[in-house]
Protein backbone atom coordinates (compact mmCIF):
# COMPACT_ATOMS: atom_id res chain seq x y z
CA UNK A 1 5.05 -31.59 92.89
CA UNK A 2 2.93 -34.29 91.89
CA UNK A 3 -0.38 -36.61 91.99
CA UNK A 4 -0.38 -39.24 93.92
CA UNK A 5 -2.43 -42.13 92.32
CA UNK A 6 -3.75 -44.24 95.58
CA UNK A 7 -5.95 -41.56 96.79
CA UNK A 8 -5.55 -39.29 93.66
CA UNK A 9 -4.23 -35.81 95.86
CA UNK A 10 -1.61 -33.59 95.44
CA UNK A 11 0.96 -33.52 97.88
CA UNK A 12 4.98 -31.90 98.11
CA UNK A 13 7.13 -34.59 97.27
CA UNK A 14 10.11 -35.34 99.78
CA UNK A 15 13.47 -35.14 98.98
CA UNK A 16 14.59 -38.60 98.39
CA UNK A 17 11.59 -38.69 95.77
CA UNK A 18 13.02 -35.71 93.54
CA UNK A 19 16.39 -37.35 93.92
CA UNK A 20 14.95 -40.39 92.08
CA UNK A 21 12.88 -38.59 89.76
CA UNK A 22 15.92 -36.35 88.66
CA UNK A 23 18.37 -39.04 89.41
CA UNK A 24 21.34 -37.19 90.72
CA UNK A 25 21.31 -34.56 87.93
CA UNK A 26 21.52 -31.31 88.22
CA UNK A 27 18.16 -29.60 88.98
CA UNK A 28 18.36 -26.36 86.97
CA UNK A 29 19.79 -28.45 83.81
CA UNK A 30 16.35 -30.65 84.33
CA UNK A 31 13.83 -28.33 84.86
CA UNK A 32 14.95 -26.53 82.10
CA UNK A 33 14.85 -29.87 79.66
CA UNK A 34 11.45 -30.24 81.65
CA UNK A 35 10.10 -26.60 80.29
CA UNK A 36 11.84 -27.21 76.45
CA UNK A 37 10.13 -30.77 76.09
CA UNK A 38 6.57 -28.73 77.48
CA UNK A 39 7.44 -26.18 74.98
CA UNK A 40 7.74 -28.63 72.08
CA UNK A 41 5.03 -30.44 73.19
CA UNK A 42 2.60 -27.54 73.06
CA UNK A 43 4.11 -26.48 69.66
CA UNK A 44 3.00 -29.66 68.41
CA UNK A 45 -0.40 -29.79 69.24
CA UNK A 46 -3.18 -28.92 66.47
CA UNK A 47 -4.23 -25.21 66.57
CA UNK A 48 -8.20 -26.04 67.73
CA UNK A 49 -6.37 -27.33 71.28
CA UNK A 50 -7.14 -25.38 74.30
CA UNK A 51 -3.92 -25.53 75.90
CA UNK A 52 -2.63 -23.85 72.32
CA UNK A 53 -4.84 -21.28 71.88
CA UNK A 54 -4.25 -20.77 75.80
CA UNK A 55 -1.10 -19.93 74.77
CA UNK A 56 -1.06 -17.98 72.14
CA UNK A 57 -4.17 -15.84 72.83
CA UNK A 58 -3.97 -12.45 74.12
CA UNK A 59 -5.02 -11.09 77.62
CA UNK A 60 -7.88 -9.14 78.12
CA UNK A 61 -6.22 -6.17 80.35
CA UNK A 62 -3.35 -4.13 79.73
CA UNK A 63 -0.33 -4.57 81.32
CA UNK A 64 1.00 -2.42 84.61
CA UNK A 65 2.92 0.55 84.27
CA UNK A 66 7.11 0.02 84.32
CA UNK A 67 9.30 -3.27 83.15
CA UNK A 68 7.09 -5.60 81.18
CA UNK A 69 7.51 -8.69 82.79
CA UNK A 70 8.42 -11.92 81.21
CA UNK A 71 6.33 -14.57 79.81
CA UNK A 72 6.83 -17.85 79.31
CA UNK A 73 7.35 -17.79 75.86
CA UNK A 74 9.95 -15.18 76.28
CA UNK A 75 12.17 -17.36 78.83
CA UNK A 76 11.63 -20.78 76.67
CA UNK A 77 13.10 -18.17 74.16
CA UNK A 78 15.79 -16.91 76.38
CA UNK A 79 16.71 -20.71 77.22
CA UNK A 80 16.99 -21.72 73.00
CA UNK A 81 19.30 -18.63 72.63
CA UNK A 82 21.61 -19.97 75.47
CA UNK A 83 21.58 -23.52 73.91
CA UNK A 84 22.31 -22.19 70.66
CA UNK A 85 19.50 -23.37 69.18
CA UNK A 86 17.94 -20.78 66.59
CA UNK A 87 15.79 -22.62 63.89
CA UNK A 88 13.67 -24.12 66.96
CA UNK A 89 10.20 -23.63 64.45
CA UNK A 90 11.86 -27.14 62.87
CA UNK A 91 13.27 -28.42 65.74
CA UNK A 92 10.22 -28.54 67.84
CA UNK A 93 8.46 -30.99 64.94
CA UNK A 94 10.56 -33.21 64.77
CA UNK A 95 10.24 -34.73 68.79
CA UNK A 96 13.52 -36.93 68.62
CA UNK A 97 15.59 -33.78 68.45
């Protein structure tokens, strides 16, 4: 989880580093704030952006056979539902919300 910049390669990061990257909060609560600030993020970039048109293009292939599984989109979904949060299309503009 991360770049380091002296030698610019990706390592794990200890314990004691996620501690003070979190600081002391709960984890789930801050990876989730972590994927709705992404989500925003994205949804605020102009439409000719690769990482936009990454995400909303289709795939190629089909899908396999039984339970659909999620996507991303559908659990950033999931996680506005449990917050309550329904006209998200505004709230995602404006960043200080």
């Amino acid at each position: 989880m991360g770049l380091r910049k002296k030698n610019l390669t990706c390592r794990i990061k200890n314990n004691e580093e996620l501690d003070k990257l979190i600081k002391e909060e709960n984890i789930v609560n801050y990876i989730e704030a972590q994927k709705l600030s992404w989500f925003g993020y994205v949804q605020r970039m102009p439409e000719a952006s690769a990482t936009k048109k990454i995400f909303k293009g289709n795939p190629l292939t089909t899908r396999a056979r039984g339970r659909p599984k999620y996507r991303w989109e559908d659990n950033i979904i999931q996680d506005l539902g449990q917050r309550k949060i329904e006209n998200w299309l505004t709230c995602v503009q404006d960043r200080a919300k």
